[in-house]
Protein backbone atom coordinates (compact mmCIF):
# COMPACT_ATOMS: atom_id res chain seq x y z
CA UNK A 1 0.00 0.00 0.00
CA UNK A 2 1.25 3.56 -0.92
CA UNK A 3 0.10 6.37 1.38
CA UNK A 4 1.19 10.55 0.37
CA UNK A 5 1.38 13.10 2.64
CA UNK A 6 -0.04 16.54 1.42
CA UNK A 7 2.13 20.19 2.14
CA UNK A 8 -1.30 21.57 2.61
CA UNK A 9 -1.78 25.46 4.18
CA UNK A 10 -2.61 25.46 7.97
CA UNK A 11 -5.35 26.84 7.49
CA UNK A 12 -6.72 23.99 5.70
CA UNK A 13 -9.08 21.22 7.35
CA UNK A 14 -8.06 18.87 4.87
CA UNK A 15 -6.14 15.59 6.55
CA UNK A 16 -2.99 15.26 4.63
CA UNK A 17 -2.25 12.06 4.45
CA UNK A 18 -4.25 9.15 2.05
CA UNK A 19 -3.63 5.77 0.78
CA UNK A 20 -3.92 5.14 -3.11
CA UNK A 21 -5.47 1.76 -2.24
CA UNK A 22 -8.14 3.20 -1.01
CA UNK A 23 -8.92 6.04 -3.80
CA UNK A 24 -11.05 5.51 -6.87
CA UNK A 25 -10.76 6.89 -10.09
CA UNK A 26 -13.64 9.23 -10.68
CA UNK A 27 -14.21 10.08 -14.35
CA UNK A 28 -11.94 10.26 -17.13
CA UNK A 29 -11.36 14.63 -16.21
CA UNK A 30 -9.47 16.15 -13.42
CA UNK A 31 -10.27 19.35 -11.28
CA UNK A 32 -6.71 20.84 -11.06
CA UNK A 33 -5.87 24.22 -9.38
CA UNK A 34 -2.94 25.50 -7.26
CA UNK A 35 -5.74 27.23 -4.61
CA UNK A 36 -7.82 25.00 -2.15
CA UNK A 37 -11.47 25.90 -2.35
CA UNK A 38 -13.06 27.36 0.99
CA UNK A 39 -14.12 25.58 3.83
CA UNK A 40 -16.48 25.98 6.94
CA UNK A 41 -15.53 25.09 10.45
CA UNK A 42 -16.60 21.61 10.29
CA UNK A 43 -14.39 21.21 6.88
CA UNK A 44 -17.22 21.39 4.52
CA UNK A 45 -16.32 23.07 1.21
CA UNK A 46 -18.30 26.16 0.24
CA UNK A 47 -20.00 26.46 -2.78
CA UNK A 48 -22.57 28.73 -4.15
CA UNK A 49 -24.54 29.07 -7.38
CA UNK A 50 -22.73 29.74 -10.50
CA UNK A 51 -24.91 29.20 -13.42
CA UNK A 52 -29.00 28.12 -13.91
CA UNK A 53 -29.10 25.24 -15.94
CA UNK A 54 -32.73 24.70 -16.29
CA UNK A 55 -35.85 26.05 -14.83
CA UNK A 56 -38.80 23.98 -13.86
CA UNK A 57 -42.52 24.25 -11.93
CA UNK A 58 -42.71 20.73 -9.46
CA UNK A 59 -45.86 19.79 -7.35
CA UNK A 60 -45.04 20.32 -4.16
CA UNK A 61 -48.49 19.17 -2.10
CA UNK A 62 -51.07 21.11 -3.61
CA UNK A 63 -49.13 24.56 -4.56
CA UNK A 64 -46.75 24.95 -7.74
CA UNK A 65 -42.86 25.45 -6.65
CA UNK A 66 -40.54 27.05 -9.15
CA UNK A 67 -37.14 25.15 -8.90
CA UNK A 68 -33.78 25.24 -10.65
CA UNK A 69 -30.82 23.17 -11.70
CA UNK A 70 -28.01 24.93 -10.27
CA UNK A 71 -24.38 24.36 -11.17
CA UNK A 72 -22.04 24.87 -8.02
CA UNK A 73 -18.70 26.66 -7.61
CA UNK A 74 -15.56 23.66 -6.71
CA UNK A 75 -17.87 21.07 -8.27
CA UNK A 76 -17.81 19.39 -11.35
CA UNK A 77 -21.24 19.98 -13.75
CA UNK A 78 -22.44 16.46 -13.11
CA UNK A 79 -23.30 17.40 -9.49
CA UNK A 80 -25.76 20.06 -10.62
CA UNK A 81 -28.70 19.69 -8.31
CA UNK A 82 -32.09 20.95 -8.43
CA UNK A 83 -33.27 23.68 -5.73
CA UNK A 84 -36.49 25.30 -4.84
CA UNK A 85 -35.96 29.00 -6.29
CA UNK A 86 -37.28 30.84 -2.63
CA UNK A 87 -34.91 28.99 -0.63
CA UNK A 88 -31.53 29.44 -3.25
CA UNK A 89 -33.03 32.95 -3.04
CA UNK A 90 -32.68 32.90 0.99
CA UNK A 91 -29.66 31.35 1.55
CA UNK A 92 -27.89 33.24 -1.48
CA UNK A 93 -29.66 36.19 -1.98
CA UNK A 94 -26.43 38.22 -4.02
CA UNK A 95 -25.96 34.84 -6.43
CA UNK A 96 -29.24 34.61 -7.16
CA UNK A 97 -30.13 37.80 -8.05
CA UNK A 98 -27.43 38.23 -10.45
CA UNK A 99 -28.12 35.13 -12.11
CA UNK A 100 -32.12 35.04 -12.29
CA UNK A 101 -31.75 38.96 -13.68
């Protein structure tokens, strides 16, 4: 078994060290950049909207909810996910705006 050990900033809640035994090869494209993306406290990486995909009307109970397909910062497109439009607007109220117009 081969294990590296990452020269990562202090800052960062990454751990450092990870066996190659024990990684998976995840698509056929890699995310490279010299910059770690943010993190929270609890070592969660932040992301926010970047781009509206697609725009759709779901049932939610007996009301209409306007959702989105949202494409995150730090995250490849394939993890798009789909978010009700008044809560993306809450919880990124700058993002949204400038990308609903």
């Amino acid at each position: 078994m081969v294990a590296y050990e990452l020269r990562l900033p202090k800052e960062s809640f990454v751990h450092p060290l990870f066996h190659v035994l024990l990684k998976k090869k995840i698509g056929d494209t890699a995310m490279i950049s010299s910059k770690l993306p943010a993190s929270n406290k609890e070592g969660q990486m932040q992301i926010v909207p970047i781009a509206i995909l697609d725009r759709k009307l779901m049932k939610k109970g007996n009301r209409a909810v306007a959702t989105r397909l949202i494409q995150w910062s730090n995250l490849y497109l394939e993890d798009a996910t789909c978010k009700d439009l008044e809560d993306l607007q809450k919880q990124f109220p700058e993002c949204v705006t400038s990308l609903v117009g």
